[in-house]
C-alpha atoms as a PDB file:
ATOM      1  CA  UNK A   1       5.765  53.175  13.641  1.00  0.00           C
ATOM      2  CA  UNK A   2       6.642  53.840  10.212  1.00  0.00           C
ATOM      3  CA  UNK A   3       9.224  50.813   8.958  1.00  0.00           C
ATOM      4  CA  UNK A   4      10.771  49.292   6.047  1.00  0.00           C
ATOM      5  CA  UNK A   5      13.560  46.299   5.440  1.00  0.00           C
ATOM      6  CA  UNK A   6      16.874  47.727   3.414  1.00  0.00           C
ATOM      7  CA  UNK A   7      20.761  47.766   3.102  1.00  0.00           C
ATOM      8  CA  UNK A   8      22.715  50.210   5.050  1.00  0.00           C
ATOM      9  CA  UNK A   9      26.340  51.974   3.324  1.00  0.00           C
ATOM     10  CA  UNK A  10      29.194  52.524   5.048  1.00  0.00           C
ATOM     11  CA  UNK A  11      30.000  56.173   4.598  1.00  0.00           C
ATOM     12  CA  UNK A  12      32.364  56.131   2.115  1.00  0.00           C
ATOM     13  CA  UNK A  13      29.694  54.920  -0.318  1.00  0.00           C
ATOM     14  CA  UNK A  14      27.284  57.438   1.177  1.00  0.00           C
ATOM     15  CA  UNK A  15      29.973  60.537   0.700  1.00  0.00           C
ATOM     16  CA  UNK A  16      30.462  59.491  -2.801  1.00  0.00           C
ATOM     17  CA  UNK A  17      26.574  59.189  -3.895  1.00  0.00           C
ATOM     18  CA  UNK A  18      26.537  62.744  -2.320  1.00  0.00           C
ATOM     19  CA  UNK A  19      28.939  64.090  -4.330  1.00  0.00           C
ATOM     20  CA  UNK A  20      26.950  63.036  -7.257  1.00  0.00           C
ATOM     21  CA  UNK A  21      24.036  64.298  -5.649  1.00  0.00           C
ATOM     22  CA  UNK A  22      25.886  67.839  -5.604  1.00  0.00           C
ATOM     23  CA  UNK A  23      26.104  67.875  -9.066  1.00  0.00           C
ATOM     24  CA  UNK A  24      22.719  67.252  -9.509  1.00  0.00           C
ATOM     25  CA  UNK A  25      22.003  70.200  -7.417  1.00  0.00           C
ATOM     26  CA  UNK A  26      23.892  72.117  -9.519  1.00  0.00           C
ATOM     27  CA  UNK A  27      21.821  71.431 -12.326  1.00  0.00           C
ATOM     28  CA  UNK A  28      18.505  71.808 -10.798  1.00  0.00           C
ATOM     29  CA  UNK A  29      15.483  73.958 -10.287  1.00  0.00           C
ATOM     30  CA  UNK A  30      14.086  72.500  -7.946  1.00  0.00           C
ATOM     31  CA  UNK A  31      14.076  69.156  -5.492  1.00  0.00           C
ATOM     32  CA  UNK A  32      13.540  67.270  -2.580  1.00  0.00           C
ATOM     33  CA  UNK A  33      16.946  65.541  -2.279  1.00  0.00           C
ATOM     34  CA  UNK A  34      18.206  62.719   0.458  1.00  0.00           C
ATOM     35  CA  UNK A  35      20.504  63.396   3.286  1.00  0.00           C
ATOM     36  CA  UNK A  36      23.294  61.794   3.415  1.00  0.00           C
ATOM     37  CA  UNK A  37      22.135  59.177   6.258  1.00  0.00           C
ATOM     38  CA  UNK A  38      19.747  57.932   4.584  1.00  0.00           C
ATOM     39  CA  UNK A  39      21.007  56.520   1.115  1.00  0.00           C
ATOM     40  CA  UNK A  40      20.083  52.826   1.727  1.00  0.00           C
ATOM     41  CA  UNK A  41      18.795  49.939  -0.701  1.00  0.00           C
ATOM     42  CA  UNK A  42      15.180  49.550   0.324  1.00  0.00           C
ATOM     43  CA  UNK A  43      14.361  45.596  -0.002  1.00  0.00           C
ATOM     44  CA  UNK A  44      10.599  45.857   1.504  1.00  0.00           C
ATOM     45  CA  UNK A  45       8.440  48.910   2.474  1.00  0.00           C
ATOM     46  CA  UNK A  46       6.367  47.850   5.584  1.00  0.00           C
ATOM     47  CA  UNK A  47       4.564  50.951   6.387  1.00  0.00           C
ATOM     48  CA  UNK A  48       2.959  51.450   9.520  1.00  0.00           C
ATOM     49  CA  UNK A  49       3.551  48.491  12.076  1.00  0.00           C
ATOM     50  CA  UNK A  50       2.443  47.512  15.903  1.00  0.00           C
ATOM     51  CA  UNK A  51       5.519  46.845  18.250  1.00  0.00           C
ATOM     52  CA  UNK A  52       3.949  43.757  18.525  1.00  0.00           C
ATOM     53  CA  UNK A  53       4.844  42.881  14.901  1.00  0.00           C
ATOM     54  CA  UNK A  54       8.764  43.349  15.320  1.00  0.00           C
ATOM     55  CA  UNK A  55       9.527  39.789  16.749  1.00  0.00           C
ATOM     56  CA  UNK A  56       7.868  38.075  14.026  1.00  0.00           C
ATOM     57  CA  UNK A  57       9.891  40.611  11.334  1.00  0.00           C
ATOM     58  CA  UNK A  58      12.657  39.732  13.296  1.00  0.00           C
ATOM     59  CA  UNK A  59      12.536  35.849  12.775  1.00  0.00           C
ATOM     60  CA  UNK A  60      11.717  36.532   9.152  1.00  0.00           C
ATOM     61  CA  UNK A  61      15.369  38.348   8.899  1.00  0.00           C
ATOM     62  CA  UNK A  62      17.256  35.887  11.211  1.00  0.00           C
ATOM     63  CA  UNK A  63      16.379  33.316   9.211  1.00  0.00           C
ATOM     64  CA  UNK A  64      17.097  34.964   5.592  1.00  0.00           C
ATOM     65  CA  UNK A  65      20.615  36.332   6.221  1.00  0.00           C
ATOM     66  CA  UNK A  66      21.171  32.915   7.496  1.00  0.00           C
ATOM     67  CA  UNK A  67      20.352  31.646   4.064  1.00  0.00           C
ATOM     68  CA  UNK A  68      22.200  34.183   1.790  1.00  0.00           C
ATOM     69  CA  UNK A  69      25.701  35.233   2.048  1.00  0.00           C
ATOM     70  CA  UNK A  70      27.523  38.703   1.781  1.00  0.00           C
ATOM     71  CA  UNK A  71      27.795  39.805  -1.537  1.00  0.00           C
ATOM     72  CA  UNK A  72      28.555  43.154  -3.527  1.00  0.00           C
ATOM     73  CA  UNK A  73      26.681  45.520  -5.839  1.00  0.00           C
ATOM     74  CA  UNK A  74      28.111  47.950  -8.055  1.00  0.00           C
ATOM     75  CA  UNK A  75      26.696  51.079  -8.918  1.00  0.00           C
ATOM     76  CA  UNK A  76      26.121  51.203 -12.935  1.00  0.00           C
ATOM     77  CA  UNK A  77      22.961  53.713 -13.967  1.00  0.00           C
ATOM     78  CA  UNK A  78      21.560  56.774 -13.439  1.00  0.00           C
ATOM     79  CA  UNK A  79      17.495  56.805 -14.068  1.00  0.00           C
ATOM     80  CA  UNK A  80      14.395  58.077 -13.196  1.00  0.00           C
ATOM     81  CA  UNK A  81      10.794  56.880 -12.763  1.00  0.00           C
ATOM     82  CA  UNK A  82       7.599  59.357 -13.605  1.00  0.00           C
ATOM     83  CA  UNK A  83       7.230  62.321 -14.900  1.00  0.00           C
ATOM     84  CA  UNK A  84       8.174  64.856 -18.262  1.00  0.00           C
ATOM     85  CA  UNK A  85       8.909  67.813 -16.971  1.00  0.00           C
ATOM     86  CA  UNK A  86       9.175  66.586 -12.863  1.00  0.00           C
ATOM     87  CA  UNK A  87      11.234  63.727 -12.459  1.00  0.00           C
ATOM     88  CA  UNK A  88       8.902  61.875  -9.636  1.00  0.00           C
ATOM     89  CA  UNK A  89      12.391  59.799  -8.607  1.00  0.00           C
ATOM     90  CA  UNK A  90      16.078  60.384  -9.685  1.00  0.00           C
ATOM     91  CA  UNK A  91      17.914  56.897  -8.759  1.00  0.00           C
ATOM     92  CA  UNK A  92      20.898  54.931  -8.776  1.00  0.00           C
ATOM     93  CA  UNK A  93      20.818  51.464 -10.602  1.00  0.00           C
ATOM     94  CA  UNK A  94      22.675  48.610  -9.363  1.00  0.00           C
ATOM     95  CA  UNK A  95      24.689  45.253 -10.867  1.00  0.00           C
ATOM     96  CA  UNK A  96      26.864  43.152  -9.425  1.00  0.00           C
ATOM     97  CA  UNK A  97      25.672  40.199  -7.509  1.00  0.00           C
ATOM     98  CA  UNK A  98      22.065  40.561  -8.530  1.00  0.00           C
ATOM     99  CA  UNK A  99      21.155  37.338  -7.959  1.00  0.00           C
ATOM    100  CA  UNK A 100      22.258  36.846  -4.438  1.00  0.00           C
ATOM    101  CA  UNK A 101      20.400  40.388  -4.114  1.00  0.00           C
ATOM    102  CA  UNK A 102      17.344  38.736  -5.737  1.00  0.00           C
ATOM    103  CA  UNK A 103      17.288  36.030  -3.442  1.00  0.00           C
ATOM    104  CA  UNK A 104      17.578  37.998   0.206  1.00  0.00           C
ATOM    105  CA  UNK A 105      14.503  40.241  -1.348  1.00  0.00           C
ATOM    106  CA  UNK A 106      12.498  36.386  -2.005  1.00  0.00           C
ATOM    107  CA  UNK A 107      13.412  35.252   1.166  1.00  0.00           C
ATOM    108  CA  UNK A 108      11.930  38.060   3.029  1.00  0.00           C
ATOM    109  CA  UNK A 109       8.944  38.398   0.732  1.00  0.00           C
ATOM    110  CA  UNK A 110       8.080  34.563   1.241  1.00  0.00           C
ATOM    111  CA  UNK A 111       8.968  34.439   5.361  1.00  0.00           C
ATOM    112  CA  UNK A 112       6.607  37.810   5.607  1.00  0.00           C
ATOM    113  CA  UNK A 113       3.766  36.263   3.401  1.00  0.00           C
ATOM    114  CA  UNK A 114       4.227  33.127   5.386  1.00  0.00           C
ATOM    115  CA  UNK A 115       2.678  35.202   8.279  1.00  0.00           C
ATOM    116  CA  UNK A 116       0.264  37.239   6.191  1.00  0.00           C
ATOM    117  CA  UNK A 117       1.882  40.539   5.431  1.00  0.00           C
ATOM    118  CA  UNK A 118       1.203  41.422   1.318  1.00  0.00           C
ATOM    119  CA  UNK A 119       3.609  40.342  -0.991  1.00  0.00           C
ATOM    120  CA  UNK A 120       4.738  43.082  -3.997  1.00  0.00           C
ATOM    121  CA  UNK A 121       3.191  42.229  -7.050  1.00  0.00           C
ATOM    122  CA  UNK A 122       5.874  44.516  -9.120  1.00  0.00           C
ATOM    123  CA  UNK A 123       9.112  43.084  -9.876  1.00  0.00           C
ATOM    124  CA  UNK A 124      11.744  44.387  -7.208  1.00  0.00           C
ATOM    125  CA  UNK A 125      13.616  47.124  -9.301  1.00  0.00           C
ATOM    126  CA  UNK A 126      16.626  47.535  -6.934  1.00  0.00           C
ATOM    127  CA  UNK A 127      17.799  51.621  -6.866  1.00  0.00           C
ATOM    128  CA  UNK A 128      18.929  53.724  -4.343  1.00  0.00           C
ATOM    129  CA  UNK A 129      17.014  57.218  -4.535  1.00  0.00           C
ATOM    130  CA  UNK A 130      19.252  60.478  -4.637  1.00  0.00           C
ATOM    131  CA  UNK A 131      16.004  63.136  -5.375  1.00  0.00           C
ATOM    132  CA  UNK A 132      12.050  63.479  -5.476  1.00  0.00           C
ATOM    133  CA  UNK A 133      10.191  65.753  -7.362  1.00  0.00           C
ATOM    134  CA  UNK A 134      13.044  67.212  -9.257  1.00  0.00           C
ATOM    135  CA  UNK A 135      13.327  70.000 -11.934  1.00  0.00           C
ATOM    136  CA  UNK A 136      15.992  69.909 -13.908  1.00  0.00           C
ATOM    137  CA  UNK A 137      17.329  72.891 -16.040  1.00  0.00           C
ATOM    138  CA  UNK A 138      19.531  70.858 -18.278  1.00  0.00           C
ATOM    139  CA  UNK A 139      18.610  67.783 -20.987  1.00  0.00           C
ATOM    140  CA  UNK A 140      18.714  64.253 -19.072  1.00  0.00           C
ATOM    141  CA  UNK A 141      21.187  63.010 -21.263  1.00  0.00           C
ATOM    142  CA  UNK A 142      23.501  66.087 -20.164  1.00  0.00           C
ATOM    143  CA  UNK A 143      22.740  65.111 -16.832  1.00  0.00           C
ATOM    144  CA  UNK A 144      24.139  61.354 -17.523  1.00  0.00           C
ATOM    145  CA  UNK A 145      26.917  62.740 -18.707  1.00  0.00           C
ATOM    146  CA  UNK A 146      28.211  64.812 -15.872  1.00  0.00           C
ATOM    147  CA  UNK A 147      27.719  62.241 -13.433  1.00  0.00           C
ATOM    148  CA  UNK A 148      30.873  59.264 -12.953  1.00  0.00           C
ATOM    149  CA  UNK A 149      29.490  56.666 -11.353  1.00  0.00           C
ATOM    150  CA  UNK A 150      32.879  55.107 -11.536  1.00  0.00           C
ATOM    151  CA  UNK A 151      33.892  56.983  -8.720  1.00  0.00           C
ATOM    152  CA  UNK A 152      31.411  55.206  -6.316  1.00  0.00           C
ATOM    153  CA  UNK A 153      33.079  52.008  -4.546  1.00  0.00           C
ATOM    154  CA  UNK A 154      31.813  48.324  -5.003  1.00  0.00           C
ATOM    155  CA  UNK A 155      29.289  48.283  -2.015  1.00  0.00           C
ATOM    156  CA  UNK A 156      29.443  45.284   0.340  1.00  0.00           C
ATOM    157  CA  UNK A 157      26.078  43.626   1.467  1.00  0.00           C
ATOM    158  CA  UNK A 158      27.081  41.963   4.336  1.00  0.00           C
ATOM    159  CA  UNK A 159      23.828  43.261   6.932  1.00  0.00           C
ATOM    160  CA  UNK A 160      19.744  43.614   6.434  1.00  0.00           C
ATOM    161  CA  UNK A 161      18.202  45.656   8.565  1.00  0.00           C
ATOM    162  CA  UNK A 162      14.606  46.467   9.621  1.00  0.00           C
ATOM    163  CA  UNK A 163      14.703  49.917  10.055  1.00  0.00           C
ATOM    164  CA  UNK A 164      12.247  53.025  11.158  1.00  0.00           C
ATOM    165  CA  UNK A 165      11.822  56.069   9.586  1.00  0.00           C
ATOM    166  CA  UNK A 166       9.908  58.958  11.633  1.00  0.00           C
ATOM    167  CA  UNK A 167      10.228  63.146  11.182  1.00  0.00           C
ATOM    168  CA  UNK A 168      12.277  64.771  13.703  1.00  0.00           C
ATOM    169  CA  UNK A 169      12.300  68.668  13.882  1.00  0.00           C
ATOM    170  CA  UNK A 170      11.591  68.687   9.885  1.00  0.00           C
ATOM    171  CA  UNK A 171      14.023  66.179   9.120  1.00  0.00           C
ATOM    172  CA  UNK A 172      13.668  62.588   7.539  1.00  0.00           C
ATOM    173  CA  UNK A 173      15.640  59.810  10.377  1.00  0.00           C
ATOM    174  CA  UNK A 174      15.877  56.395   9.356  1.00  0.00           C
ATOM    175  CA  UNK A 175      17.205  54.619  12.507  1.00  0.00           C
ATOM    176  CA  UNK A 176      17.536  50.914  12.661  1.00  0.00           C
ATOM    177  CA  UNK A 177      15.536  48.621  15.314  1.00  0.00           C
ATOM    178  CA  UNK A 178      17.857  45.252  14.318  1.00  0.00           C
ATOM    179  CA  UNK A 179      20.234  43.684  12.222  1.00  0.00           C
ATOM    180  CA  UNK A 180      21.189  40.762  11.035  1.00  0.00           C
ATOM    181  CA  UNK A 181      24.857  39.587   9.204  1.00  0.00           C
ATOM    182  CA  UNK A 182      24.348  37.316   6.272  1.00  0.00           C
ATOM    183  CA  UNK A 183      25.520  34.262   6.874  1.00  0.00           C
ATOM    184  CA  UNK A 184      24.603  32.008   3.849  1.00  0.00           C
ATOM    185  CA  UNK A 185      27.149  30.137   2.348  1.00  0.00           C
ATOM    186  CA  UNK A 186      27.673  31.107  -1.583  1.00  0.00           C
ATOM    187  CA  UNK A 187      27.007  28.119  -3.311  1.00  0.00           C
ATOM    188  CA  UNK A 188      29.945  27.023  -6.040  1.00  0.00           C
ATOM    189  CA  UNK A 189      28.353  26.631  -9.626  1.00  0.00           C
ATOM    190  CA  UNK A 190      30.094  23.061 -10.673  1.00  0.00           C
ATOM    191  CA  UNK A 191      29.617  23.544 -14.458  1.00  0.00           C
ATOM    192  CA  UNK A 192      31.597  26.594 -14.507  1.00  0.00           C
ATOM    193  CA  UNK A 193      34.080  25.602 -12.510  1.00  0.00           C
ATOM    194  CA  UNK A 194      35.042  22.245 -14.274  1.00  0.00           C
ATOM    195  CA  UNK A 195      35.297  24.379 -17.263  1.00  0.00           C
ATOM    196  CA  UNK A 196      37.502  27.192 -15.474  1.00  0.00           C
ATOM    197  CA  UNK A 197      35.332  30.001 -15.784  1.00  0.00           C
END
């Protein structure tokens, strides 16, 4: 089955991104774009895996949202990787709480390499993709400055999920196999809090 580990939205965050995703509609030639259910913040692509595999992905997990509390991203950027003419990937940056982000993505990578699965040699670029292969028939720039990405919530990160994705009658499904609720305990940086930042 075809798998990878990400961050679920509620669907308030999902209906907003959509909205946003209208717009770019609006403005395009041509594109593959996302359905709604499946905006999500990919943390590891597995690929293809045996059923056999899942317990051990599953321990990996358990034990990482164990170590890293909830947190929250905002959305701040609209980008795009590849291409001149055909944008490869239209995305959605993210700040907030990168580092707590940063260190659920190093968990994973380390408790998966720990049993032999590849680790990324890229840096993790954290985005959530709205369109593929996309056409516009305005400028970028004019592009950026339709789109308010005020108007998308703070997102919550409080669950990781391993999740599989399979084609069902033509249609992209993500569906998730488990989940896990962070349960890490932020830990309180002493420096800035003797001087009252």
């Amino acid at each position: 089955m075809r798998t990878f580990i990400g961050i679920d939205f509620d669907f308030k965050i999902k209906d907003r991104i959509c909205s946003l995703q209208f717009i770019v509609r609006e403005n395009s030639k041509k594109g593959r774009f996302k359905y709604i259910d499946n905006f999500h913040l990919t943390l590891k692509f597995l690929g293809e895996i045996n059923i056999e595999e899942i317990p051990i992905i599953n321990q990996v997990l358990e034990n990482s949202a164990q170590k890293v509390g909830p947190f929250q991203l905002k959305v701040n950027k609209l980008g795009f990787f590849g291409g001149e003419s055909i944008i490869r990937t239209l995305w959605l940056g993210l700040d907030g709480d990168l580092e707590s982000l940063i260190n659920l993505y190093e968990e994973i990578e380390d408790g998966l390499g720990s049993f032999g699965y590849k680790k990324e040699k890229r840096p993790y670029t954290p985005h959530i993709t709205i369109a593929q292969d996309l056409l516009l028939n305005i400028d970028f720039k004019q592009l950026e400055r339709l789109i308010d990405l005020s108007t998308i919530p703070v997102i919550d990160v409080n669950e990781v999920s391993l999740i599989k994705s399979e084609q069902i009658k033509g249609k992209r499904v993500y569906t998730p196999i488990s989940t896990y609720r962070l349960m890490g305990k932020k830990e309180i940086n002493r420096t800035k809090a003797k001087k009252g930042f």
